[in-house]
N, C-alpha and C. Protein backbone atom coordinates (compact mmCIF):
# COMPACT_ATOMS: atom_id res chain seq x y z
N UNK A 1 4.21 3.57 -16.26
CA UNK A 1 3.07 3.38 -15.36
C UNK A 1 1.83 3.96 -16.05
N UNK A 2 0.68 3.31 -16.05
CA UNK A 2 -0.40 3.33 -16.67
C UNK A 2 -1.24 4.94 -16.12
N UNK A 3 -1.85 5.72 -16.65
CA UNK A 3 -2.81 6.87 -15.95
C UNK A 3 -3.48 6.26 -14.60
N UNK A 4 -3.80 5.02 -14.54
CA UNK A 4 -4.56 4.71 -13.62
C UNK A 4 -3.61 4.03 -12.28
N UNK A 5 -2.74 3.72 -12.97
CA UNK A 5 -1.58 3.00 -11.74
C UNK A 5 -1.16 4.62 -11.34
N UNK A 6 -0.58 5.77 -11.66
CA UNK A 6 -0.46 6.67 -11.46
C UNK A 6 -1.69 7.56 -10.49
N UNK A 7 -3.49 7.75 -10.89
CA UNK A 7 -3.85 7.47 -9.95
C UNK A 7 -3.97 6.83 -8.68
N UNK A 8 -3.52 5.78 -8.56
CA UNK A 8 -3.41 5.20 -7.33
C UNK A 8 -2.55 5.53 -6.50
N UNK A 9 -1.34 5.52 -7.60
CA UNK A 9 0.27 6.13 -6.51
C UNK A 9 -0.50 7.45 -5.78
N UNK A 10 -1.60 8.49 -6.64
CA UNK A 10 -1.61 9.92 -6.25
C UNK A 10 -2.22 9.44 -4.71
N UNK A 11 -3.29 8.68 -4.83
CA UNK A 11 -3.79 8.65 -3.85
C UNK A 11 -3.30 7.61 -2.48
N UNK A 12 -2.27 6.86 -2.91
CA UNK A 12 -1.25 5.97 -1.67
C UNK A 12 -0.35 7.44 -0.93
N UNK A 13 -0.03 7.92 -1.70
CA UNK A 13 0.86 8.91 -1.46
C UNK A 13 0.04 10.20 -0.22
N UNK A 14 -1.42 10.06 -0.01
CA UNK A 14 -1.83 10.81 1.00
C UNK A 14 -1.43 9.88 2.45
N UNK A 15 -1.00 8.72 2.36
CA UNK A 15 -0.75 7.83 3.52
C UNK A 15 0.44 8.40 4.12
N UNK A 16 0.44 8.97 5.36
CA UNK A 16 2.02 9.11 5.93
C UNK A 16 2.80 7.73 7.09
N UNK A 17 3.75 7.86 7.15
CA UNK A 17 4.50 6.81 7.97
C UNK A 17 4.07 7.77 9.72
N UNK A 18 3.16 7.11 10.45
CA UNK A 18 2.95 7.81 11.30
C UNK A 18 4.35 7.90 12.27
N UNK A 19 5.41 7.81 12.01
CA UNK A 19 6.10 8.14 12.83
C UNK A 19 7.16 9.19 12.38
N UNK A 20 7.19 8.96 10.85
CA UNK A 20 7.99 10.19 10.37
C UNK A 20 7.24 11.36 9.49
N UNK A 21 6.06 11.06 9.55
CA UNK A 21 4.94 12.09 9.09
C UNK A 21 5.40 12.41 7.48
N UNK A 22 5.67 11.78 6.81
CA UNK A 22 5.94 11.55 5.61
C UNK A 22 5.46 10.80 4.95
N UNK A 23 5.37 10.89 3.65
CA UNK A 23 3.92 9.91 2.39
C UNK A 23 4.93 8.12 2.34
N UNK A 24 3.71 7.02 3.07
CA UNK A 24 4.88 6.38 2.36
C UNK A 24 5.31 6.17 1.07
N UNK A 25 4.90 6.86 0.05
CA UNK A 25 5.69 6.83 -1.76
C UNK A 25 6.54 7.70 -1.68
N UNK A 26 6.93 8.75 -0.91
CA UNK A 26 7.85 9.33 -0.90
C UNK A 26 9.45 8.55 -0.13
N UNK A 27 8.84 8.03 0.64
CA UNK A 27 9.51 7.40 1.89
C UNK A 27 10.34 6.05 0.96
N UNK A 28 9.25 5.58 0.27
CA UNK A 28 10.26 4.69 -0.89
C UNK A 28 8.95 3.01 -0.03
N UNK A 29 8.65 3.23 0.98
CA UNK A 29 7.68 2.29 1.55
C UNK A 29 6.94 1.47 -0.06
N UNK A 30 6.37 2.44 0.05
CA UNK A 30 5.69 1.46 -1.23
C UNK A 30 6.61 1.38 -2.05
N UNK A 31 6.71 -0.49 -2.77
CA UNK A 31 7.75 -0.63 -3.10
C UNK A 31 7.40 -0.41 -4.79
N UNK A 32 6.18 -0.96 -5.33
CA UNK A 32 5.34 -1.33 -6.83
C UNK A 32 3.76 -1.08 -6.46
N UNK A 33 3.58 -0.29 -7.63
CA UNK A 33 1.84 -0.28 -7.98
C UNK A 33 1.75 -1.04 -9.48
N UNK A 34 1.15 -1.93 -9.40
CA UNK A 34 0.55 -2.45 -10.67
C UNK A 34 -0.92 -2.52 -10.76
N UNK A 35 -1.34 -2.18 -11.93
CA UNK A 35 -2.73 -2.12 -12.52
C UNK A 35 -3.35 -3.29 -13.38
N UNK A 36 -4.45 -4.23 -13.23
CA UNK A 36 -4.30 -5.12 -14.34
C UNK A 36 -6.16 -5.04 -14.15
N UNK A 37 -6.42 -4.63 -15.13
CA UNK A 37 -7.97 -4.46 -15.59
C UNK A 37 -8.31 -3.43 -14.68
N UNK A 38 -8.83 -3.77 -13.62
CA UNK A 38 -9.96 -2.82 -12.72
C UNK A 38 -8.98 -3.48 -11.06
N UNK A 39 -8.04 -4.14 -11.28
CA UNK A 39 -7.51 -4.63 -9.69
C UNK A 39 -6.03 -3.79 -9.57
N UNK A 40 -5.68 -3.07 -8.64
CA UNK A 40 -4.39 -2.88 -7.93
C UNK A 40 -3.38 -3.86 -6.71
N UNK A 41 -2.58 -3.53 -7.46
CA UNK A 41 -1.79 -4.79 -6.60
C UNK A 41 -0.31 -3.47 -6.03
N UNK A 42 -0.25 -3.58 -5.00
CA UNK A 42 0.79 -2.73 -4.23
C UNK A 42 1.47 -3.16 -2.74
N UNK A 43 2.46 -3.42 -3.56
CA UNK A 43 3.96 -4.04 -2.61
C UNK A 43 4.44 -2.88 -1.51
N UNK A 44 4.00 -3.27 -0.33
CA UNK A 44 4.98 -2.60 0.69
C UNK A 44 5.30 -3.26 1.42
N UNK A 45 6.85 -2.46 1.82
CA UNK A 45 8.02 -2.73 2.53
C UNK A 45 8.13 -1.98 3.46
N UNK A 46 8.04 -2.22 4.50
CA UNK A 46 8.72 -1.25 5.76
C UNK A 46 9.99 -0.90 5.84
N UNK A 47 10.72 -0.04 6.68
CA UNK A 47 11.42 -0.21 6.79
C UNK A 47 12.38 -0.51 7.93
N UNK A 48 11.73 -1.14 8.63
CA UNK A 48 11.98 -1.81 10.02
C UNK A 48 11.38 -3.24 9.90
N UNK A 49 11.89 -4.21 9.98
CA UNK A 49 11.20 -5.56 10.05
C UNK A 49 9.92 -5.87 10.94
N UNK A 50 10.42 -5.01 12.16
CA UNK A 50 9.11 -5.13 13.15
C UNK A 50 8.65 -3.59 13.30
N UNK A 51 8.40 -3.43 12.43
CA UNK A 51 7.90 -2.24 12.48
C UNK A 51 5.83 -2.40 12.67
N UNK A 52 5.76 -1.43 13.77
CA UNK A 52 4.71 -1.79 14.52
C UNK A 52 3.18 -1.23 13.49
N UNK A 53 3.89 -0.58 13.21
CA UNK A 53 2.99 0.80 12.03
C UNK A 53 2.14 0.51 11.06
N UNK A 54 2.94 -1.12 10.35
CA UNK A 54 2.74 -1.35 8.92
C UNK A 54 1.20 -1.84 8.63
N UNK A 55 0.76 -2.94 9.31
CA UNK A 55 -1.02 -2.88 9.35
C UNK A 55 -1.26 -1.56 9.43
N UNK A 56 -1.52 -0.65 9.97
CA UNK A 56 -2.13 0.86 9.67
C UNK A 56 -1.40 1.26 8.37
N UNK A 57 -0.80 1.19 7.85
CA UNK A 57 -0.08 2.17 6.82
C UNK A 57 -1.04 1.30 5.43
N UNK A 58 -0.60 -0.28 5.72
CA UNK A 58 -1.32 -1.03 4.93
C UNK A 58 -2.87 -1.02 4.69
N UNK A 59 -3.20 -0.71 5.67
CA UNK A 59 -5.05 -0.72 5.65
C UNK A 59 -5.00 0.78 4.66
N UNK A 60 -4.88 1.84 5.45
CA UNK A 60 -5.16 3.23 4.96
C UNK A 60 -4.63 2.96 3.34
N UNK A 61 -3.58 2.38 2.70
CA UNK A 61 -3.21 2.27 1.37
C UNK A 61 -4.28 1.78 0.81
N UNK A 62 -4.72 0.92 1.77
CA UNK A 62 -5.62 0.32 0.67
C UNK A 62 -7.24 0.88 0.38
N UNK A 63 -7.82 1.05 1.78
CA UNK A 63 -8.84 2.13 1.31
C UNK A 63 -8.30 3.34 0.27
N UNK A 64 -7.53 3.86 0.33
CA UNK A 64 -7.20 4.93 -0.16
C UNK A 64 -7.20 4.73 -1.90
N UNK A 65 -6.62 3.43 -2.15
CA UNK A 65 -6.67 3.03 -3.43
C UNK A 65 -7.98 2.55 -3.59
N UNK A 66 -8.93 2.17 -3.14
CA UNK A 66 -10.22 1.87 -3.04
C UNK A 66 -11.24 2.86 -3.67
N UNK A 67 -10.71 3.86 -3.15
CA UNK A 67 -11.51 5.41 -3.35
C UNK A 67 -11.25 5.83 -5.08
N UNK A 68 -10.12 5.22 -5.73
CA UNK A 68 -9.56 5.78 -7.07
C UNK A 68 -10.93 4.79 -8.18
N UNK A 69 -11.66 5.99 -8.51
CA UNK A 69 -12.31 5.66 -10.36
C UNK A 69 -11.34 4.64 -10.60
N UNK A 70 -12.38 3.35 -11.37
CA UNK A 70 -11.85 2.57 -11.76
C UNK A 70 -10.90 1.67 -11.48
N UNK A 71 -11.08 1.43 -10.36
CA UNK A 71 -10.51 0.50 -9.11
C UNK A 71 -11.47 -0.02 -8.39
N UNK A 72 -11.98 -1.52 -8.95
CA UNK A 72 -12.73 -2.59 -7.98
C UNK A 72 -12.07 -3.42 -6.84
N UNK A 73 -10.85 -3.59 -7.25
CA UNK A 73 -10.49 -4.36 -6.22
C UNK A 73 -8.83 -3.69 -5.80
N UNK A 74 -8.43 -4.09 -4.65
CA UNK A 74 -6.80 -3.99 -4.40
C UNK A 74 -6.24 -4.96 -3.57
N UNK A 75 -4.94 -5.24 -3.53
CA UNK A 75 -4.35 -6.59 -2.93
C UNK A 75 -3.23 -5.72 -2.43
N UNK A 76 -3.09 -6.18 -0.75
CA UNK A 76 -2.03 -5.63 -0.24
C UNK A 76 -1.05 -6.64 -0.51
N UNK A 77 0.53 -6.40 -0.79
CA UNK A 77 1.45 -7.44 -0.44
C UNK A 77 2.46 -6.70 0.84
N UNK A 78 2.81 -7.23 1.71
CA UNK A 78 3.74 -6.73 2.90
C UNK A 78 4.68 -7.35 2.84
N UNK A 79 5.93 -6.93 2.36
CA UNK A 79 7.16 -7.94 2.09
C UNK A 79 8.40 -7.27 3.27
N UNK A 80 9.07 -8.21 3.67
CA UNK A 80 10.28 -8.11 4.12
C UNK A 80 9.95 -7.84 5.82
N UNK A 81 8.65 -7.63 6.25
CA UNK A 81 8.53 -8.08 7.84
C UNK A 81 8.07 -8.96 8.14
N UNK A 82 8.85 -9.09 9.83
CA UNK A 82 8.14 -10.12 10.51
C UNK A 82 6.93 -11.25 10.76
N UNK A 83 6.20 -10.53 10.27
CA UNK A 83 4.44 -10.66 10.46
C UNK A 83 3.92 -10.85 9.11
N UNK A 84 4.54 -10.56 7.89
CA UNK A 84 4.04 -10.31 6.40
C UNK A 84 2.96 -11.12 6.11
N UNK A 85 3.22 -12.74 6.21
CA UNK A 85 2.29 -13.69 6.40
C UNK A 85 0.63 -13.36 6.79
N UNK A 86 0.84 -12.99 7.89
CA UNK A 86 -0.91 -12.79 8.84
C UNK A 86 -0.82 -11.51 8.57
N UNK A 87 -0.02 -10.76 8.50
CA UNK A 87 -1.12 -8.69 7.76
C UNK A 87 -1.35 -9.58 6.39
N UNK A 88 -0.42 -9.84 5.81
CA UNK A 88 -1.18 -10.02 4.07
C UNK A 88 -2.35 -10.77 4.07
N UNK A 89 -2.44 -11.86 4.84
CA UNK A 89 -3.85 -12.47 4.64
C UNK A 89 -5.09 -11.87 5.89
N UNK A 90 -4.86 -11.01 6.53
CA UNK A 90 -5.83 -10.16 7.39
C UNK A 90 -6.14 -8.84 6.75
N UNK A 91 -5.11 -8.13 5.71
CA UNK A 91 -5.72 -7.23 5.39
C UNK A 91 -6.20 -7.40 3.71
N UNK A 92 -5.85 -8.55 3.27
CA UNK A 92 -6.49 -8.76 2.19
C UNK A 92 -8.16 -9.99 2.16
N UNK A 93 -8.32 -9.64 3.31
CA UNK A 93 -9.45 -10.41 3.44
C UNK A 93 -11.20 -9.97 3.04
């Protein structure tokens, strides 16, 4: 993982799962951070299909990676719930 993909994990990792008050990178939630020029791309997985949480967990990841030097852009992906479809294209809008 690149210094700067590593920045990002530092700063995804202030996100907790508001229900188990834990980071989701610890939690295993975030599944991949990739870095490619100045864009982040970061895969999360819930771990409940309908898990109600994941738009909030997803937004806050992504400001949060927003905030990291040398990061213009970030792309949420939401894989493996219900809804993945409409959060991925509502919070990557």
């Amino acid at each position: 993982m690149s210094d700067l993909a590593n920045n990002v994990k530092d700063a995804v990792s202030a996100v907790n799962d508001p229900h188990m008050g834990v980071s989701i990178v610890e939690m295993g939630i975030v599944q991949s951070i990739e870095v490619d020029n100045s864009t982040a791309k970061i895969v999360i997985k819930p771990t409940n299909p309908g898990c109600m949480s994941v738009t909030r967990m997803a937004a806050e990841a992504k400001k949060q990676a927003e905030g990291v030097d040398g990061i213009d852009k970030v792309e949420i992906v939401v894989e493996g719930h219900a809804m993945a479809d409409s959060i991925n294209e509502m919070i990557n809008k």
